[in-house]
PDB file of N, CA and C in Angstrom:
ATOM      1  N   UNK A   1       0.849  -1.168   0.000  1.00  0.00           N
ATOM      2  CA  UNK A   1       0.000   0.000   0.000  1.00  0.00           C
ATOM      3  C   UNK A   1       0.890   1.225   0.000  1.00  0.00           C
ATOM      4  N   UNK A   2       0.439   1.845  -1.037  1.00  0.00           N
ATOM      5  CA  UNK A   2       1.336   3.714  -1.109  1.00  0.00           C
ATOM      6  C   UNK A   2       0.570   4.488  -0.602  1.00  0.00           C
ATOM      7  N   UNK A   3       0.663   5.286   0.423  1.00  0.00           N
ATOM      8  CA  UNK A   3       0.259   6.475   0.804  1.00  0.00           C
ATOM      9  C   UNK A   3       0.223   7.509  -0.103  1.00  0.00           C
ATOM     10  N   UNK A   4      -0.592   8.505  -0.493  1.00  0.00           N
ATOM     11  CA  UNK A   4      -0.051   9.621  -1.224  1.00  0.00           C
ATOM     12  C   UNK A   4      -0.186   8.492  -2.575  1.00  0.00           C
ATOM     13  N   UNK A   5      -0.530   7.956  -2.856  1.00  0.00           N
ATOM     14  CA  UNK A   5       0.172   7.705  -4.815  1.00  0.00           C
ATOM     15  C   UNK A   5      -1.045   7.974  -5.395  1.00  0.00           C
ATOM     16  N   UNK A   6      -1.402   9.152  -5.776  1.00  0.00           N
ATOM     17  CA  UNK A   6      -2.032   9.432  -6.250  1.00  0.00           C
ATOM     18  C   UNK A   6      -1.329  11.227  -7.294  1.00  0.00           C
ATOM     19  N   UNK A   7      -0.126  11.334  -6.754  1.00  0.00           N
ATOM     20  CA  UNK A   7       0.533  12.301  -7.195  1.00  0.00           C
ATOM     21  C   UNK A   7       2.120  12.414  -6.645  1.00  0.00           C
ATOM     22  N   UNK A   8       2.914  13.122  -7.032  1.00  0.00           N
ATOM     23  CA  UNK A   8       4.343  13.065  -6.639  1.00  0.00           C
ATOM     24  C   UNK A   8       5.223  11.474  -6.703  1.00  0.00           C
ATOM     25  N   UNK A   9       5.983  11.802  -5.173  1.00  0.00           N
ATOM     26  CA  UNK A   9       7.126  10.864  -5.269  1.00  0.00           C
ATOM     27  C   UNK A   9       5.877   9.678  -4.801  1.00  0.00           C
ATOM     28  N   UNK A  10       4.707   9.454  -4.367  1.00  0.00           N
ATOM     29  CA  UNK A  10       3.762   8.190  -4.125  1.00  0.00           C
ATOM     30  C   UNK A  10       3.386   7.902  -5.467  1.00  0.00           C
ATOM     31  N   UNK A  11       2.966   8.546  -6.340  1.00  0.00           N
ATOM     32  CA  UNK A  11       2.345   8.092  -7.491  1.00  0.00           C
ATOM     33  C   UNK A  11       3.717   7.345  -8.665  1.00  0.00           C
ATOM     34  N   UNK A  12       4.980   8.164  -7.990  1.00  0.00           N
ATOM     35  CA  UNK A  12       6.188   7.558  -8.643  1.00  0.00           C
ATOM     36  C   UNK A  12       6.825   5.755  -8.502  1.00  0.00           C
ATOM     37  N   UNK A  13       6.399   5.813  -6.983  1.00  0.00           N
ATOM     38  CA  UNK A  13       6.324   4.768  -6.324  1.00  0.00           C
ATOM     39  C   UNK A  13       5.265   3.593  -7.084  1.00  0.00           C
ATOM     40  N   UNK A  14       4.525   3.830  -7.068  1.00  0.00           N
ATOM     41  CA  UNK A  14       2.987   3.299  -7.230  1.00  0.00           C
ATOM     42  C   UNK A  14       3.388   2.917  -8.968  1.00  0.00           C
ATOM     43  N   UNK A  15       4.176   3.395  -9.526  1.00  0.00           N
ATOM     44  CA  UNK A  15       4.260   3.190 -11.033  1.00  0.00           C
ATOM     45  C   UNK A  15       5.251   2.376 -10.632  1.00  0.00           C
ATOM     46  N   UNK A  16       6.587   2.957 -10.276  1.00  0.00           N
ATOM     47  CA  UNK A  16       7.535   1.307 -10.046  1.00  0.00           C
ATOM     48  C   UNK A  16       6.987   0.628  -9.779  1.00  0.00           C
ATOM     49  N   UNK A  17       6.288   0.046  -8.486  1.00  0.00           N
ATOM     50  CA  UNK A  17       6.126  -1.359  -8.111  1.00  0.00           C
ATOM     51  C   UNK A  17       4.755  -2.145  -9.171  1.00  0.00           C
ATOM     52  N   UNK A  18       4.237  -1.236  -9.943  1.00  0.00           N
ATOM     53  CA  UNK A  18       3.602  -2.032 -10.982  1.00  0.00           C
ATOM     54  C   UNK A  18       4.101  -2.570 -11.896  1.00  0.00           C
ATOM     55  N   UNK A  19       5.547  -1.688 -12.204  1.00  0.00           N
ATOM     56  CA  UNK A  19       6.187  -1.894 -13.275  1.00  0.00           C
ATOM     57  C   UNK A  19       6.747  -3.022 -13.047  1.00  0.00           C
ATOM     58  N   UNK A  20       7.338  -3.524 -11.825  1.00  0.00           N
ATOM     59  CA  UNK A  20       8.129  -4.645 -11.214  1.00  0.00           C
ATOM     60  C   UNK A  20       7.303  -5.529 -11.293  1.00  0.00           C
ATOM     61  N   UNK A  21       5.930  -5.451 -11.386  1.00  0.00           N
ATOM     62  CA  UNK A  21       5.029  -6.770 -11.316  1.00  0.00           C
ATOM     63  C   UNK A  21       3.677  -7.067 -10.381  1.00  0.00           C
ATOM     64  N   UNK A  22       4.029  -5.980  -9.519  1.00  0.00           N
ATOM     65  CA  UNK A  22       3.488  -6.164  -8.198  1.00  0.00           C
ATOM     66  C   UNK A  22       2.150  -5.224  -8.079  1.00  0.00           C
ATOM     67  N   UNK A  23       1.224  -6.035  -7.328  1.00  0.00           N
ATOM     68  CA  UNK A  23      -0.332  -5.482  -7.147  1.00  0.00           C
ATOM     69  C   UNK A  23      -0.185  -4.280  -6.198  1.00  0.00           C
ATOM     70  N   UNK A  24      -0.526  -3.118  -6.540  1.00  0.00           N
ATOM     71  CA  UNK A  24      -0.533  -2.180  -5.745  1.00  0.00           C
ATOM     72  C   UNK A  24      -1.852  -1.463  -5.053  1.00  0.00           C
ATOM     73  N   UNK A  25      -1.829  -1.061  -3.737  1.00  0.00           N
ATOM     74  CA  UNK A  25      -2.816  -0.671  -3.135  1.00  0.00           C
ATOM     75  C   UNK A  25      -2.466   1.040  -3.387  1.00  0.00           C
ATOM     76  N   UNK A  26      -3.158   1.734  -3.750  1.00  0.00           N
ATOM     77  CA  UNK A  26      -2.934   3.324  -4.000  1.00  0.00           C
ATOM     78  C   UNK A  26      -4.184   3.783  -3.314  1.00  0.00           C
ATOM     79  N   UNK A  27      -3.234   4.497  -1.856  1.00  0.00           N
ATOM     80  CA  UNK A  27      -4.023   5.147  -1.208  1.00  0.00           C
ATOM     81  C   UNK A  27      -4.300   6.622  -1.755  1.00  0.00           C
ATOM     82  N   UNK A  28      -5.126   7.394  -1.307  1.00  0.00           N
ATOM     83  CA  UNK A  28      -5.624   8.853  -1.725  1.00  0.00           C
ATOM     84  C   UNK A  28      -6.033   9.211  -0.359  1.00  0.00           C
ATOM     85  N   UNK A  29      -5.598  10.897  -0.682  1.00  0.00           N
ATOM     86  CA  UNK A  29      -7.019  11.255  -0.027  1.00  0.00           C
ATOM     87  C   UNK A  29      -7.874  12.163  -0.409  1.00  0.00           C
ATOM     88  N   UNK A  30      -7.963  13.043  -1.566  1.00  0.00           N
ATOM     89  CA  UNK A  30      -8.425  14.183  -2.452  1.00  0.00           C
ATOM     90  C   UNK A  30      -8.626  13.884  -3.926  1.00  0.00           C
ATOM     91  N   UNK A  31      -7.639  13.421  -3.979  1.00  0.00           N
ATOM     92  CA  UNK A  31      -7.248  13.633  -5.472  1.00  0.00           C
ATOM     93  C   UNK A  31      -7.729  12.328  -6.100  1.00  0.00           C
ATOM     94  N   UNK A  32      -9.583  12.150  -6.503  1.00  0.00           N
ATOM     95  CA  UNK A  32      -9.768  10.566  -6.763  1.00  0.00           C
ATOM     96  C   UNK A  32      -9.562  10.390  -8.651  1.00  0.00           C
ATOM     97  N   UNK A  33      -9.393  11.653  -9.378  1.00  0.00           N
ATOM     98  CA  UNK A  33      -9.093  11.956 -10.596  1.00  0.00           C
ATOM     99  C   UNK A  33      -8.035  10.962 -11.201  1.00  0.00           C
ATOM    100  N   UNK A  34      -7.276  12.223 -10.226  1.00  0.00           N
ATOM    101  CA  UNK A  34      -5.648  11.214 -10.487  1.00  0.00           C
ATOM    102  C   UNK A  34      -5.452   9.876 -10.248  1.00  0.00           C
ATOM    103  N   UNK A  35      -5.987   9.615  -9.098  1.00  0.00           N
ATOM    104  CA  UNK A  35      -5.925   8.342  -8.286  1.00  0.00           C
ATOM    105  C   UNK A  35      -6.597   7.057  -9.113  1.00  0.00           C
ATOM    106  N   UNK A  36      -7.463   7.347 -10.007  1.00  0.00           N
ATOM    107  CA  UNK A  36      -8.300   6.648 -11.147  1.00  0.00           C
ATOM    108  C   UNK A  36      -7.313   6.476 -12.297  1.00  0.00           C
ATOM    109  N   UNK A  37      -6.774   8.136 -13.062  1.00  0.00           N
ATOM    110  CA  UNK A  37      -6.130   8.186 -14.083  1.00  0.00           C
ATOM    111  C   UNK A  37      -5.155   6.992 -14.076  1.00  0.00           C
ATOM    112  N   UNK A  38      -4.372   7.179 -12.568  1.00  0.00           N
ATOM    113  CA  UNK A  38      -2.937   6.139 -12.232  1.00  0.00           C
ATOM    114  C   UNK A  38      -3.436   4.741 -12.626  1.00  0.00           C
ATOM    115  N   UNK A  39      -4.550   3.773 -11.706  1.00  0.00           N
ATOM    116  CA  UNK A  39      -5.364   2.991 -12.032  1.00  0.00           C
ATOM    117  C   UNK A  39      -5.349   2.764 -13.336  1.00  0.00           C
ATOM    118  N   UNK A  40      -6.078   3.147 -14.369  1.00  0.00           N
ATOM    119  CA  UNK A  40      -6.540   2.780 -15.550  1.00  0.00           C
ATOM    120  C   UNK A  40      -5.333   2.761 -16.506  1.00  0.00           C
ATOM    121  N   UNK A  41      -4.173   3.499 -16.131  1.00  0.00           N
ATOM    122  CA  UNK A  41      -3.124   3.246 -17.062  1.00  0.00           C
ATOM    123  C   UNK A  41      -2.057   2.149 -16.697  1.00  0.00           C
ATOM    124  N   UNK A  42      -2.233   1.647 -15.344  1.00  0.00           N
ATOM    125  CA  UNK A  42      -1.778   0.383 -14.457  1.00  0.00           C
ATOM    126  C   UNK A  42      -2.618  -0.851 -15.208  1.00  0.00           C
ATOM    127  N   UNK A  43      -3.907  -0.339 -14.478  1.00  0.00           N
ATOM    128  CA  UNK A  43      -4.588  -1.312 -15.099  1.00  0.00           C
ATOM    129  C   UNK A  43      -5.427  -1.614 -13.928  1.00  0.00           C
ATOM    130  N   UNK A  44      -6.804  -1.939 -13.814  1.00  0.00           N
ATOM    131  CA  UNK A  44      -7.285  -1.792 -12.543  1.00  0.00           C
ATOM    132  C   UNK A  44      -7.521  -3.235 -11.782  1.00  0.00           C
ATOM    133  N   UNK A  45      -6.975  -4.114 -12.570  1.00  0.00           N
ATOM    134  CA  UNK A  45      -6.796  -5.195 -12.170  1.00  0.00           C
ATOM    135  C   UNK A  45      -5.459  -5.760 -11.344  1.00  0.00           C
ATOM    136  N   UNK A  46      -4.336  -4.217 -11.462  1.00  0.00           N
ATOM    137  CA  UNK A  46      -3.449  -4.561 -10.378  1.00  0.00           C
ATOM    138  C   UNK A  46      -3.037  -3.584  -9.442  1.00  0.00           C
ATOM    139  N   UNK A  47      -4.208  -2.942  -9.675  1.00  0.00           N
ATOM    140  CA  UNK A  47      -4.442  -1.330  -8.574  1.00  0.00           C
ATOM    141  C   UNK A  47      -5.742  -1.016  -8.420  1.00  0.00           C
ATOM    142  N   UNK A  48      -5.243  -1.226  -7.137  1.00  0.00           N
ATOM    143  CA  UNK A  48      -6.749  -0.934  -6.514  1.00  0.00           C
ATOM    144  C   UNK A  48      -6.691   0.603  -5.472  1.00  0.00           C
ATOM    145  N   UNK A  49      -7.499   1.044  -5.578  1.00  0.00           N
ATOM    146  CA  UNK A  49      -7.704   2.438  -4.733  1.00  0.00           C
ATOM    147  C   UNK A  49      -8.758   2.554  -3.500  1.00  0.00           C
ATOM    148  N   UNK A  50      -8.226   3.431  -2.998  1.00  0.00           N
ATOM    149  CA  UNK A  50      -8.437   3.304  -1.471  1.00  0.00           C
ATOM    150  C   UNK A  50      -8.355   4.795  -0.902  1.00  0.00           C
ATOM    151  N   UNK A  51      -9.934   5.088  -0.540  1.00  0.00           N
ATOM    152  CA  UNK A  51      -9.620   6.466   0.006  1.00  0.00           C
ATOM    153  C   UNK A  51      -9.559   6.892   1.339  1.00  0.00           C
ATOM    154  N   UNK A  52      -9.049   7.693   1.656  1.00  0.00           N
ATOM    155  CA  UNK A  52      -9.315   8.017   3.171  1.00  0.00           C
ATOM    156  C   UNK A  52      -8.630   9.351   3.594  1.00  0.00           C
ATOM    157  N   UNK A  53      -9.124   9.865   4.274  1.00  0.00           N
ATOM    158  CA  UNK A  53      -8.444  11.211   4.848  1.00  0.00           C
ATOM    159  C   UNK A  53      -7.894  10.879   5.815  1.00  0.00           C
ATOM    160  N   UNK A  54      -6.452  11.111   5.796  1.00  0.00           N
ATOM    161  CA  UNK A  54      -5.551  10.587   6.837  1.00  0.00           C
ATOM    162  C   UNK A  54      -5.440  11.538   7.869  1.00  0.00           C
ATOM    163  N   UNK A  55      -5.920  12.800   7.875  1.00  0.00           N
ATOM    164  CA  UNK A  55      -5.617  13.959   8.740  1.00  0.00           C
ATOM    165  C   UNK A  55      -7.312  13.737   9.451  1.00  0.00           C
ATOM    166  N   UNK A  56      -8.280  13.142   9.516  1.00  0.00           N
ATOM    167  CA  UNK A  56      -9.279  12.675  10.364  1.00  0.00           C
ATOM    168  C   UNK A  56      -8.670  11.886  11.589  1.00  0.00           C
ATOM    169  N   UNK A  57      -9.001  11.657  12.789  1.00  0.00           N
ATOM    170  CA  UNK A  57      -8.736  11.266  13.758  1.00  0.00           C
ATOM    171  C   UNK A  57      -8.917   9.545  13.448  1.00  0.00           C
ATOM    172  N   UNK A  58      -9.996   8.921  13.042  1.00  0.00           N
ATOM    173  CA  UNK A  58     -10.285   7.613  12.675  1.00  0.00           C
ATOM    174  C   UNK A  58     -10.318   6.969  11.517  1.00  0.00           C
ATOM    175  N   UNK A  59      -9.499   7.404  10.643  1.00  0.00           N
ATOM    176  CA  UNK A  59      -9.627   7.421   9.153  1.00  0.00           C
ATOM    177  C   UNK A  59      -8.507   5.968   8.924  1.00  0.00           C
ATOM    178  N   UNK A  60      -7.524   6.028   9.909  1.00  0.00           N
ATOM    179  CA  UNK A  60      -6.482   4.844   9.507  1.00  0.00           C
ATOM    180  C   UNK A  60      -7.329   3.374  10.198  1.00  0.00           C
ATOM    181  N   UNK A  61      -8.530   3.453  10.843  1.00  0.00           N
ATOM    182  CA  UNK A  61      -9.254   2.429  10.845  1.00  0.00           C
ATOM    183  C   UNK A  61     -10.235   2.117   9.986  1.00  0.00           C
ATOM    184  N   UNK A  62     -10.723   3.169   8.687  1.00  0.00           N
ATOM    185  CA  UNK A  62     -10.877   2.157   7.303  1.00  0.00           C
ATOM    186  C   UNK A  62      -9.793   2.133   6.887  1.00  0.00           C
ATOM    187  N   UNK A  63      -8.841   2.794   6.755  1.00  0.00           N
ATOM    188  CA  UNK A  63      -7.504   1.894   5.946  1.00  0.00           C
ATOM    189  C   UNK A  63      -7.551   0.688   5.964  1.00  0.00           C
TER     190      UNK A  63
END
């Protein structure tokens, strides 16, 4: 799971480890645009997205 990969050095992340092979969890918390765009050019069969506002007090218990 990437925090943030939905833009920057997370979404950079989130492209390596697809590229390597590997199923990625791409967390968000705003940005569900991008967070889709990343997805569909991955492929959404090895990225899956996951939202949550991490700056909420209870938010890392839907994580």
């Amino acid at each position: 799971m990437v925090t943030g990969g939905s833009s920057g050095i997370g979404a950079a992340i989130v492209k390596t480890l697809a590229d390597a092979g590997t199923n990625v969890i791409l967390h968000y918390g705003h940005k569900q645009q991008a967070a889709t765009a990343i997805a569909e050019k991955i492929g959404q069969d090895k990225c899956y997205l996951l939202q949550a506002n991490l700056a909420e007090k209870n938010a890392a218990v839907k994580l």
